[in-house]
Each structure stands twice: as C-alpha cells, then as structure tokens.
N, C-alpha and C. Protein backbone atom coordinates (compact mmCIF):
# COMPACT_ATOMS: atom_id res chain seq x y z
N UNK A 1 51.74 89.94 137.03
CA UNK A 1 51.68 88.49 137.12
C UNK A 1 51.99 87.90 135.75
N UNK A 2 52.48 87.05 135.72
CA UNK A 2 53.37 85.84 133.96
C UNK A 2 51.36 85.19 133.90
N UNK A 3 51.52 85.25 132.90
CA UNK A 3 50.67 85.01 132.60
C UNK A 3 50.50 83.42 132.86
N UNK A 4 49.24 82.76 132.67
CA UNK A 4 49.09 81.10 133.26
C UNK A 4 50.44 80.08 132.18
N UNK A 5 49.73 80.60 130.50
CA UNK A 5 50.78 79.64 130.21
C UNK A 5 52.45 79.27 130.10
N UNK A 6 52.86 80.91 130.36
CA UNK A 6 54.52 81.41 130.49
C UNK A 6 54.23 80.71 131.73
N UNK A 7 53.65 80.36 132.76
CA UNK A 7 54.70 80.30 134.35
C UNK A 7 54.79 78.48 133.65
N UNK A 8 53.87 77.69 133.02
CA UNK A 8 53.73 76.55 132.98
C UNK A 8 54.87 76.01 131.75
N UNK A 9 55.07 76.76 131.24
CA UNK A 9 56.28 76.63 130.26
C UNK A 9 57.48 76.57 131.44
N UNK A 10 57.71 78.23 132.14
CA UNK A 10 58.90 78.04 133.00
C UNK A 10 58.78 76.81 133.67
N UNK A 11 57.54 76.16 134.29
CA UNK A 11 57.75 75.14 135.11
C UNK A 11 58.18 74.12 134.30
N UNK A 12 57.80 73.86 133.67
CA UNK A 12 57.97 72.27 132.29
C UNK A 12 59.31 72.17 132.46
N UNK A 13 59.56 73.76 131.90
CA UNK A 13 61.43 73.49 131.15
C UNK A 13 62.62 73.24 132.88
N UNK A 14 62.17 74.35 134.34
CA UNK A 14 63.07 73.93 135.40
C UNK A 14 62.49 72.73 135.76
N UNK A 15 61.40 71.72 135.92
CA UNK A 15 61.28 70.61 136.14
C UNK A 15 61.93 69.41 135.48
N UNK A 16 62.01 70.04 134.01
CA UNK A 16 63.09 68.70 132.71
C UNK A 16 64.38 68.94 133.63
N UNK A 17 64.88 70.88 133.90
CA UNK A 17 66.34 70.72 134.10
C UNK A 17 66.77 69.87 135.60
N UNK A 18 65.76 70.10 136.43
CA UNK A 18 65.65 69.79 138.07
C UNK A 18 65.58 68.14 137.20
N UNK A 19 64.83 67.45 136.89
CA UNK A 19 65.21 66.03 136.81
C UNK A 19 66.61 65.48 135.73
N UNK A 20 66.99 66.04 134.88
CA UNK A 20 68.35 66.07 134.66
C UNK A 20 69.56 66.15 135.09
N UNK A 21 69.50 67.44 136.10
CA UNK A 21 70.57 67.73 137.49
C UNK A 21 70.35 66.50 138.10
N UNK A 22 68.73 65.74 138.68
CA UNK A 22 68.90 65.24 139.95
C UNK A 22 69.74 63.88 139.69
N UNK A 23 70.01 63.64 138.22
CA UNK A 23 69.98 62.12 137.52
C UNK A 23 71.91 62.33 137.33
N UNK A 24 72.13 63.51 137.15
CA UNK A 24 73.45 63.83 137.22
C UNK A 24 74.40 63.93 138.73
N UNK A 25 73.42 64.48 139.57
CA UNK A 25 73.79 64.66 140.90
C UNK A 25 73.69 62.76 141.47
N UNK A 26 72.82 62.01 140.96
CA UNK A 26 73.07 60.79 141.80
C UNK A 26 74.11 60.12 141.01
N UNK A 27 74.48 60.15 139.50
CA UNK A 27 75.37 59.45 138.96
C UNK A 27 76.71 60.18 139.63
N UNK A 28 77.03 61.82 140.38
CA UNK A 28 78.21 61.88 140.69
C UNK A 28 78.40 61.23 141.73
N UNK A 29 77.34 61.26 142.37
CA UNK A 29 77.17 61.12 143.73
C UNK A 29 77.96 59.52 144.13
N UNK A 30 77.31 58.68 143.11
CA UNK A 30 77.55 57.40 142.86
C UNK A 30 78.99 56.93 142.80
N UNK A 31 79.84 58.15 141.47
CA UNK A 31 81.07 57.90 141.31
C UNK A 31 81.52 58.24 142.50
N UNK A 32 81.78 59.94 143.51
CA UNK A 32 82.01 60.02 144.35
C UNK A 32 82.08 58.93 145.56
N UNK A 33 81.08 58.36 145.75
CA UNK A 33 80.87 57.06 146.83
C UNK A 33 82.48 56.25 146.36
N UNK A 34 82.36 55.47 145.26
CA UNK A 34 83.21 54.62 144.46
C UNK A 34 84.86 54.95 145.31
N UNK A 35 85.04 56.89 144.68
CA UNK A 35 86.14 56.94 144.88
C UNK A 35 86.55 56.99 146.33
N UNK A 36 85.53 57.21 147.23
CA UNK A 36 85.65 57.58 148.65
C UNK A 36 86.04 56.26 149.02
N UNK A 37 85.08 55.29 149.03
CA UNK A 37 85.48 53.82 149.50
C UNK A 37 86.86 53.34 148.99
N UNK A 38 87.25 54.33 147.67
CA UNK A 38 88.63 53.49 147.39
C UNK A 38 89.73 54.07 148.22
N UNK A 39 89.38 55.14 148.52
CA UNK A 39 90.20 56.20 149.47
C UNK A 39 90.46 55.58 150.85
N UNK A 40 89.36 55.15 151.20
CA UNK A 40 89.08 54.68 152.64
C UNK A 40 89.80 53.29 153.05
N UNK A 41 89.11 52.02 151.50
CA UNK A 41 90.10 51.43 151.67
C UNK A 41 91.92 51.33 151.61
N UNK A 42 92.16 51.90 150.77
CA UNK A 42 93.73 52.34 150.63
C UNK A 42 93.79 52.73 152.32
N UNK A 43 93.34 54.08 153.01
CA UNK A 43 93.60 54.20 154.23
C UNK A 43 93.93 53.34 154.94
N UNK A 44 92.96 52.06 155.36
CA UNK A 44 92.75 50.77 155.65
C UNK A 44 93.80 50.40 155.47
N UNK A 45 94.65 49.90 154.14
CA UNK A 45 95.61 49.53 153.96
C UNK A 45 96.91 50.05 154.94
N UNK A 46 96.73 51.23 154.53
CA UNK A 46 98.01 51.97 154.76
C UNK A 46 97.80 51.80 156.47
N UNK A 47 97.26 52.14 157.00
CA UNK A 47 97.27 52.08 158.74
C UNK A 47 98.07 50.67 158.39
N UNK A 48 96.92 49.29 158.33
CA UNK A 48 97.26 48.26 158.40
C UNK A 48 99.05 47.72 158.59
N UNK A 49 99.14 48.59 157.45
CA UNK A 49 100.56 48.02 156.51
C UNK A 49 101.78 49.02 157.70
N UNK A 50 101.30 50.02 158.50
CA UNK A 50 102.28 50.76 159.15
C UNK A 50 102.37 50.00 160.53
N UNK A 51 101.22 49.61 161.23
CA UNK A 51 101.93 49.02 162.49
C UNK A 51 102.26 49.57 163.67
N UNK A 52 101.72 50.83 163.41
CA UNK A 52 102.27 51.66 164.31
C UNK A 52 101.67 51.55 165.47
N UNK A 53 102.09 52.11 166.85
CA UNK A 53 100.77 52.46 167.90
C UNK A 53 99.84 53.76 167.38
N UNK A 54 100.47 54.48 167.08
CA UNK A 54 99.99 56.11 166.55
C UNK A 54 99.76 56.54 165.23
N UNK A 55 98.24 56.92 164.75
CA UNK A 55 97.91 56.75 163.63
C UNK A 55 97.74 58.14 163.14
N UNK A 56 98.59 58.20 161.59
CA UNK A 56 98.21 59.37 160.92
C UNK A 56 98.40 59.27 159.92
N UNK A 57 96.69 59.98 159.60
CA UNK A 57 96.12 60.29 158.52
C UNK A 57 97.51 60.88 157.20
N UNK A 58 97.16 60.61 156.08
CA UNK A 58 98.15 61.49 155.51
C UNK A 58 97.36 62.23 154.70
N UNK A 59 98.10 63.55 154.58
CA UNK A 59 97.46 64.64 154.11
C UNK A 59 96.70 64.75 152.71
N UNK A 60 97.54 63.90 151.78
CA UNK A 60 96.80 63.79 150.39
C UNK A 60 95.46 63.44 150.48
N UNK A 61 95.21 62.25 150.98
CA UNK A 61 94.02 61.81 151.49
C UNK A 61 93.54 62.12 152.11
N UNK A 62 93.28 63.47 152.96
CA UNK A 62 92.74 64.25 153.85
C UNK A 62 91.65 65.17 152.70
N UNK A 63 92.80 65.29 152.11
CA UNK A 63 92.78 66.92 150.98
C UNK A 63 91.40 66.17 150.20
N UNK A 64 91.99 64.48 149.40
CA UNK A 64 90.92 64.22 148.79
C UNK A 64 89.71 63.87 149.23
N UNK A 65 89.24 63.73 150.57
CA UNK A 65 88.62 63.75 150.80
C UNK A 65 87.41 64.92 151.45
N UNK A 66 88.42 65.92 151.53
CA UNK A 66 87.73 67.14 151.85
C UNK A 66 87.14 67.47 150.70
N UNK A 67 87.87 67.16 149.15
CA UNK A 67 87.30 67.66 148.07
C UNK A 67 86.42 67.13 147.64
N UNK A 68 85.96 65.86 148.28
CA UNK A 68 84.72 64.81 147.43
C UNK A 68 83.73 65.84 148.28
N UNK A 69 83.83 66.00 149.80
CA UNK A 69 82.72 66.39 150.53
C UNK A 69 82.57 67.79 149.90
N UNK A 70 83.07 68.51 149.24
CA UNK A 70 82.95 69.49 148.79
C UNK A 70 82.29 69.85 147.69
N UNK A 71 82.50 68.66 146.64
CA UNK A 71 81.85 68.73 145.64
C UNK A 71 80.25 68.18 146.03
N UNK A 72 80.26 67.17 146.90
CA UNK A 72 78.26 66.72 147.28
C UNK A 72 77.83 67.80 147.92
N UNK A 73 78.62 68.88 148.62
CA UNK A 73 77.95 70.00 148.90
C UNK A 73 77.34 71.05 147.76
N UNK A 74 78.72 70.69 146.57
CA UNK A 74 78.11 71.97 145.71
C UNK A 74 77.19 71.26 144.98
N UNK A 75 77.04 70.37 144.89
CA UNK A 75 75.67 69.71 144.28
C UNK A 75 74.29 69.52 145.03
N UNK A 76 74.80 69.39 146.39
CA UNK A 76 73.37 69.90 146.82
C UNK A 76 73.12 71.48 146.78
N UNK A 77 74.08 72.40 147.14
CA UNK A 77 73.49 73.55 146.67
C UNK A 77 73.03 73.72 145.36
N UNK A 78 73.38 73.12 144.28
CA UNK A 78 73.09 73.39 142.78
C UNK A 78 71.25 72.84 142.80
N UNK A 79 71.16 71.75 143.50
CA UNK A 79 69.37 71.41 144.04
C UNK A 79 68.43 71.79 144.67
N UNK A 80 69.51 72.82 145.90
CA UNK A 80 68.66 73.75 146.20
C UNK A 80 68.04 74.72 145.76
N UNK A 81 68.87 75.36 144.96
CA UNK A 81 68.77 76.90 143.80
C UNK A 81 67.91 76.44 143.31
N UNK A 82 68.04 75.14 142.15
CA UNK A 82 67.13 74.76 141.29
C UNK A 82 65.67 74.57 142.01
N UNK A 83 65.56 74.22 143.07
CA UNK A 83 64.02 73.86 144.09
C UNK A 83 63.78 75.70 144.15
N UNK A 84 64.84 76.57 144.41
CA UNK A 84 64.04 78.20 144.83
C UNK A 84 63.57 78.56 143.59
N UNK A 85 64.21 78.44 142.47
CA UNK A 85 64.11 79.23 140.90
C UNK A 85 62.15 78.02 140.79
N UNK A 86 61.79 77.07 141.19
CA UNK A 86 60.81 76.11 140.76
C UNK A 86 59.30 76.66 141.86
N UNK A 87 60.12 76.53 142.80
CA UNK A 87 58.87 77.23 143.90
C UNK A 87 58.11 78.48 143.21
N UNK A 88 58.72 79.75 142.77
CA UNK A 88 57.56 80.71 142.68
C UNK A 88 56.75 80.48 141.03
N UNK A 89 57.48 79.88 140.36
CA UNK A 89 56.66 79.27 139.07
C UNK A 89 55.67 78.45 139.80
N UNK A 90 55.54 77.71 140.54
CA UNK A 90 54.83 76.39 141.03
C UNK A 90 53.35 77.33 141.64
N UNK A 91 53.95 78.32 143.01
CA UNK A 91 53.25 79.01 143.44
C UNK A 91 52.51 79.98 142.40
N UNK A 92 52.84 80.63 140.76
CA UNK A 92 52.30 80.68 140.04
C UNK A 92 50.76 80.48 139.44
N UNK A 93 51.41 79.16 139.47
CA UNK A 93 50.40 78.35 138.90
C UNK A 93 49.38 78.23 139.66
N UNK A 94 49.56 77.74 140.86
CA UNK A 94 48.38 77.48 141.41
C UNK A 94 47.81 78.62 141.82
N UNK A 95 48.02 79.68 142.01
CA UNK A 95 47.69 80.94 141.85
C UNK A 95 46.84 81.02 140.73
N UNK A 96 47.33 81.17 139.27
CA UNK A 96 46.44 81.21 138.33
C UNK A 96 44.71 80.01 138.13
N UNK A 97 45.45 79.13 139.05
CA UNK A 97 44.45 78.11 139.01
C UNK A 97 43.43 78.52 140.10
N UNK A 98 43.76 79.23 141.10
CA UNK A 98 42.69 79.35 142.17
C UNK A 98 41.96 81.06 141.88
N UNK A 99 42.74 81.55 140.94
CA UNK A 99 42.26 82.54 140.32
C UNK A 99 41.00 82.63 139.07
N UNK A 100 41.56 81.22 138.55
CA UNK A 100 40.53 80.61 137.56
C UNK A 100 39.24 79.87 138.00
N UNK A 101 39.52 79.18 139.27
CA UNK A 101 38.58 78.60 139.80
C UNK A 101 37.48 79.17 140.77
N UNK A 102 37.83 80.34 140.97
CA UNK A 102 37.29 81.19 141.88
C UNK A 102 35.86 82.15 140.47
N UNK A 103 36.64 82.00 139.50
CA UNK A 103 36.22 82.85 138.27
C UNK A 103 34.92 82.19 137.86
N UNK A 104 34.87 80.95 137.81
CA UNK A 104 33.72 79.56 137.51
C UNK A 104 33.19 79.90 138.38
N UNK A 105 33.73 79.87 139.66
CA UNK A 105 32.84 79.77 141.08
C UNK A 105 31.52 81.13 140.98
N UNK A 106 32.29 82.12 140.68
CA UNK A 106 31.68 83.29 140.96
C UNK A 106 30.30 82.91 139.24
N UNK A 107 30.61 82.63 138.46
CA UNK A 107 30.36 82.78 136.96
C UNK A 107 28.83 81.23 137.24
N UNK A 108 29.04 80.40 137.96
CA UNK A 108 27.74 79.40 138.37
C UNK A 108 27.11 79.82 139.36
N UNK A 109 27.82 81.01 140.26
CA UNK A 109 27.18 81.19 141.55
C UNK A 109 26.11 82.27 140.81
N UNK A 110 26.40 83.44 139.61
CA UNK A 110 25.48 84.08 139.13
C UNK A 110 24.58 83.10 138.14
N UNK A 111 24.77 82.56 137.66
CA UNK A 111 23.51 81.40 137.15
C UNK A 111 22.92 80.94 137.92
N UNK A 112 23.50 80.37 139.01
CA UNK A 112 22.48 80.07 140.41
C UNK A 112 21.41 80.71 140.51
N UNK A 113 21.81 82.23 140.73
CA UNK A 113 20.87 83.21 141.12
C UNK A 113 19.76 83.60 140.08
N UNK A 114 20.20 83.70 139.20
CA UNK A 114 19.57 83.48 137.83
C UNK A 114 18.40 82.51 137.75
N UNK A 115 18.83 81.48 138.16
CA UNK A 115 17.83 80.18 138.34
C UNK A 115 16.55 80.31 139.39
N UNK A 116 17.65 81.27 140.30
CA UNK A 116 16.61 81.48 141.54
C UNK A 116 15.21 82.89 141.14
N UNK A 117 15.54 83.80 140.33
CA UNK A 117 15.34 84.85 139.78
C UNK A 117 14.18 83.89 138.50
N UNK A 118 14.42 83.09 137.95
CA UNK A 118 13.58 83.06 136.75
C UNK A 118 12.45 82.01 137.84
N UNK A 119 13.04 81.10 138.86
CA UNK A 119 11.55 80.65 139.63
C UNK A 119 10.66 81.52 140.38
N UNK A 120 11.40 82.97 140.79
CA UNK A 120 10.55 83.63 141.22
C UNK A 120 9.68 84.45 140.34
N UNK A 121 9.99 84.51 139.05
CA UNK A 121 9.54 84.91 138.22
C UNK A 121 7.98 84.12 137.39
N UNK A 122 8.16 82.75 137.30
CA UNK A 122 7.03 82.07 137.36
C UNK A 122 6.32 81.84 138.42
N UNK A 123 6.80 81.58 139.99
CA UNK A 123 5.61 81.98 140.40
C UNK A 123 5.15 83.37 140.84
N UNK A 124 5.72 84.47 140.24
CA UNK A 124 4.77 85.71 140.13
C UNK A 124 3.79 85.10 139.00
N UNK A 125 4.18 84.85 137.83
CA UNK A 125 3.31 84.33 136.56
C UNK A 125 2.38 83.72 136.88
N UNK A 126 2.38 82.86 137.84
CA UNK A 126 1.56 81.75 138.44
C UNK A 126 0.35 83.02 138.64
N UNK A 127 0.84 83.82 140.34
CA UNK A 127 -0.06 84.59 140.42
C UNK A 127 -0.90 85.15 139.07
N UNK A 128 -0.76 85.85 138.54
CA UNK A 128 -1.19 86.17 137.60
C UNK A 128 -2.48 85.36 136.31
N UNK A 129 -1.55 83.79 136.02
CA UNK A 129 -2.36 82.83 135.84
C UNK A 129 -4.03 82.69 136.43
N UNK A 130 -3.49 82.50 137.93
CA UNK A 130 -4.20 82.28 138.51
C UNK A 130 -5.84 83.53 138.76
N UNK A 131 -5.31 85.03 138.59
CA UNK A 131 -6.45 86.20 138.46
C UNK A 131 -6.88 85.36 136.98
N UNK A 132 -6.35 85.38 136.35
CA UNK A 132 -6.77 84.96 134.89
C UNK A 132 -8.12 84.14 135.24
N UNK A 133 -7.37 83.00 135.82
CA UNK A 133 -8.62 81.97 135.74
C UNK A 133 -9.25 82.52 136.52
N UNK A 134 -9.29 82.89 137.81
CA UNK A 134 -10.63 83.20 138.33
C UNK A 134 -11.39 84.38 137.79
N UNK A 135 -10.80 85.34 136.40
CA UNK A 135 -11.81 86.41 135.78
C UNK A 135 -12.15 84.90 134.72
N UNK A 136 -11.81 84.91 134.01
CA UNK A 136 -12.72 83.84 133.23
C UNK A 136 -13.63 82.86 133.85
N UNK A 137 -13.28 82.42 134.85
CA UNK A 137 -14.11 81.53 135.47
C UNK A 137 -15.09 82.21 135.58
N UNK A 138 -15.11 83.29 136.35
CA UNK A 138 -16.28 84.55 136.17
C UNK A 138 -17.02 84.86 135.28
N UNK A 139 -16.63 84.67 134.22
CA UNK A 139 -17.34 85.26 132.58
C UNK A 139 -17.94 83.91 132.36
N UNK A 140 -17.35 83.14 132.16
CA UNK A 140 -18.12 81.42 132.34
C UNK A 140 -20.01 81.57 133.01
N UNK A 141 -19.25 81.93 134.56
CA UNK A 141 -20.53 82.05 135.11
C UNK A 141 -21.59 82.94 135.00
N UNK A 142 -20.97 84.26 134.24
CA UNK A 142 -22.26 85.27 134.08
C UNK A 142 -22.55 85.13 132.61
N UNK A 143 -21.91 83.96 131.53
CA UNK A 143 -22.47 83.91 130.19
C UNK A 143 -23.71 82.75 130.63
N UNK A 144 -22.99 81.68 131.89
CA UNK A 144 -24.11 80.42 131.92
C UNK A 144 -25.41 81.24 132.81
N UNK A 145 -25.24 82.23 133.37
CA UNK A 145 -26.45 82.36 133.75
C UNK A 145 -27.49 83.65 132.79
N UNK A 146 -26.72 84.08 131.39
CA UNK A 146 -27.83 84.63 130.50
C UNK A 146 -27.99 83.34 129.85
N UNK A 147 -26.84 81.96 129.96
CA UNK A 147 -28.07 81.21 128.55
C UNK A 147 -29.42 80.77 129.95
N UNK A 148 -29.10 80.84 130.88
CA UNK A 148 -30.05 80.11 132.01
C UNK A 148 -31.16 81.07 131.74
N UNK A 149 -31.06 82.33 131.21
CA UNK A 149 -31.94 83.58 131.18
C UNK A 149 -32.67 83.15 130.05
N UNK A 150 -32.07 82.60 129.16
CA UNK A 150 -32.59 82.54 127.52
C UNK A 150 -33.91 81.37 127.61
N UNK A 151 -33.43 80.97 128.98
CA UNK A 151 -34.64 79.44 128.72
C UNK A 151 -33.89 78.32 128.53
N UNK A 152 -32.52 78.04 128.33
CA UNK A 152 -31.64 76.77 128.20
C UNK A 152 -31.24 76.41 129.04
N UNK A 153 -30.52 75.13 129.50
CA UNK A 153 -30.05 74.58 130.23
C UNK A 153 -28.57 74.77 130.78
N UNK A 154 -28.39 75.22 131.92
CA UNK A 154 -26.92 75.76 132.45
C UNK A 154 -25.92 74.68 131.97
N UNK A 155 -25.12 75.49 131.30
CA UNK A 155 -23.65 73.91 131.41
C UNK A 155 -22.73 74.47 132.55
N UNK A 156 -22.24 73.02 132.39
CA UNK A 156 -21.04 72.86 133.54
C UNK A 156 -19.94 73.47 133.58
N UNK A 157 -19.87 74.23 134.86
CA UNK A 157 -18.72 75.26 135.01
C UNK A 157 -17.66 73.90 135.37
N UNK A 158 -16.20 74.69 135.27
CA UNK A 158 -15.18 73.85 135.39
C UNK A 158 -14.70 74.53 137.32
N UNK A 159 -14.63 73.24 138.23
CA UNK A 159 -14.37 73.71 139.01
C UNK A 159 -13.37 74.85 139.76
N UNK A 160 -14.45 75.25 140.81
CA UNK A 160 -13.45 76.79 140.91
C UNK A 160 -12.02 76.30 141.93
N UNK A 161 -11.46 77.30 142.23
CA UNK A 161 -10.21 76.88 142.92
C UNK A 161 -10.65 76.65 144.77
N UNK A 162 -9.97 75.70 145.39
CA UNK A 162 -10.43 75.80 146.33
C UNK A 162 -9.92 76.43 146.98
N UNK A 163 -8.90 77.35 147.19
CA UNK A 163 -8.16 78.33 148.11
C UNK A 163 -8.02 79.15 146.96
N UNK A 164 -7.44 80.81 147.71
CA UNK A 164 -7.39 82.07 147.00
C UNK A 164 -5.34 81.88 147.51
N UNK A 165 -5.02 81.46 148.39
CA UNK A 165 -3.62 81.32 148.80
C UNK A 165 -2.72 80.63 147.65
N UNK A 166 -1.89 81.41 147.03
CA UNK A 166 -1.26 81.15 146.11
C UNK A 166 -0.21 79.76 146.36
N UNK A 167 0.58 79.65 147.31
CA UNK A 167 1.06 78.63 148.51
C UNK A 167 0.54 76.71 147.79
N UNK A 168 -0.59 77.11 148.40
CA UNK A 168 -1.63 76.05 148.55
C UNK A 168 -1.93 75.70 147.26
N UNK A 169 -2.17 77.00 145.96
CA UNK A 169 -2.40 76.24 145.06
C UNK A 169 -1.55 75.67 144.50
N UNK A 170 -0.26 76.28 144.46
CA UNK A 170 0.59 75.55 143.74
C UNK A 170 0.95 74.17 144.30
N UNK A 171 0.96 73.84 145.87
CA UNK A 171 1.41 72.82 146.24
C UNK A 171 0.03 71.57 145.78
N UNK A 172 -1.01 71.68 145.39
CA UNK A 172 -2.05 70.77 144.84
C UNK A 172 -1.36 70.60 143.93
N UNK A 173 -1.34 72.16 142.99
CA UNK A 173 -1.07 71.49 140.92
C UNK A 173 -0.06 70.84 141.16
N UNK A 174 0.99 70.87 141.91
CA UNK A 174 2.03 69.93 142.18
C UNK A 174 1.72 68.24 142.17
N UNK A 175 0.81 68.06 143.37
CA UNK A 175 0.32 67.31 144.02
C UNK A 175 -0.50 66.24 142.51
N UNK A 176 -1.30 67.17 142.07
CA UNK A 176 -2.05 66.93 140.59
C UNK A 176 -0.81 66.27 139.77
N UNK A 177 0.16 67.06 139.51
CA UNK A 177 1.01 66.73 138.42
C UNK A 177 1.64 65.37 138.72
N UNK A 178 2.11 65.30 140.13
CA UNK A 178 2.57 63.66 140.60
C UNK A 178 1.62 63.07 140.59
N UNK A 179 0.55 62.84 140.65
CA UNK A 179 -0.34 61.86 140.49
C UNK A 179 -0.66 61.60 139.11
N UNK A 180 -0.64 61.92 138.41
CA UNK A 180 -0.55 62.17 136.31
C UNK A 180 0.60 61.76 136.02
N UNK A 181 1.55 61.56 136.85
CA UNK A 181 3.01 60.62 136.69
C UNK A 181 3.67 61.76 135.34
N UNK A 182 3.76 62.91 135.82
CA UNK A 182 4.41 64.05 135.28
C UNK A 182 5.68 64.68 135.94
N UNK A 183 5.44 64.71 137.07
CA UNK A 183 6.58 65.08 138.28
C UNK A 183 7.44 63.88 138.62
C-alpha cells in the first residue's frame, strides 16, 4: 500500500492536471463549437446558393466535420483516463483514512475498557473500605466498653452501617454525596 501522504500528493498533482485538461478541453471544445457553426453555416449557404431539388453534402466539409467530432472524442477519452489514473489514488485515501479511523476507534474503545476496569476496581476498594470500617468500628466498641469498665462514661460511637450489601451502600454514600451538593 503508498503510503497516506504519497497517494495525497498523487491526488493533489492528477486533480491540478484533471482541472487544467478540463479548462483546456472546454476552451477546445468552445473553439470547436465556433468552427462547427461556421461549417454549418457556410453549408447553409452553399445548399441555399445551389437551388437544387437534390442536396449534397460536399466532401471537404464532411471530412471537417468528421475531424472536429473526432477530436471531442479524443478529449473526452483524454478525461476519462485522467478520472481512471484519479480513482485508485482517491480510493487510497480513503482507505488510509478508514484505516486510521478504525485505529482511534479501536485505541478509545481500549480506554473505554480501561475506564470500565479502574470502576471496577474502586468498587472492589469500596468493598474493602467498607471491612475496614466495620473492624474499626469494632475496636471503637470494645475500647468504649473497657473505658465503660474503668468507671467512665461511654462516648459516642459513630453510626454503624445500616446494610452489610455492598449495592445499597454505595447507592446511600451516593445519595449522601447529592445531598452535600457534591454529586
């Protein structure tokens, strides 16, 4: 495969030549018209001017006119070539482009996953968090009940969780966090 920026060069330079030809092909095209109508009229004339019942063409003017149609033929073939030599550069490109775009595609679709991979990753953490607090919460309660042993007054535990369902808790701290105008 031409690499992306060679096919886009080839295209640049047959697209300058394809609009150069096409600007040349309508200026012949143009003169051609000119000389045909002068052909045609002269014909015009010449019937006119003969009178005859029976009309014929004369050959010069046959000839030149076979040769004008000859030449808008070879100029449209010269537009055609130029359109085949432009097509597989064109097809190229967009080739390289859906090759490139497919490349991003694949290259955000693994960050995606990535994204999806590091949330499952915090809420494993969560889990984890969550044993945390309920062993400390634990140690809380068996330090407040030796000072309760000592003769002092229990302090205030910090409330425990109300579900053990990991689910549930997170959808509260959620719940917590929008109401704290955090979320």
């Amino acid at each position: 495969m031409v690499p992306a920026s060679t096919a886009v060069e080839r295209l640049a330079k047959l697209l300058a030549d394809e609009t150069r030809i096409e600007e040349k092909i309508r200026d012949t095209k143009a003169a051609l018209s000119i000389v045909q109508k002068r052909v045609s009229e002269s014909l015009v004339k010449h019937y006119i001017a003969m009178k005859e019942p029976r009309i014929q063409m004369p050959e010069d003017l046959m000839r030149e006119e076979e040769s004008f149609e000859r030449l808008l033929q070879a100029l449209q073939d010269m537009k055609s070539e130029i359109a085949k030599q432009i097509r597989p550069v064109e097809e190229q490109i967009i080739q390289a482009n859906v090759d490139h775009l497919r490349q991003i595609f694949s290259q955000e679709s693994r960050r995606l996953c990535k994204c999806l991979e590091e949330i499952d990753d915090n809420i494993l953490a969560c889990r984890q968090y969550l044993e945390d607090y309920e062993r400390i919460r634990s140690n809380l309660h068996n330090l407040n009940e030796k000072i309760s042993q000592l003769g002092a007054e229990s302090l205030v535990l910090p409330d425990g969780l109300p579900t053990l369902d990991l689910g549930e808790i997170v959808r509260e701290r959620i719940e917590y966090l929008r109401s704290q105008g955090k979320l």
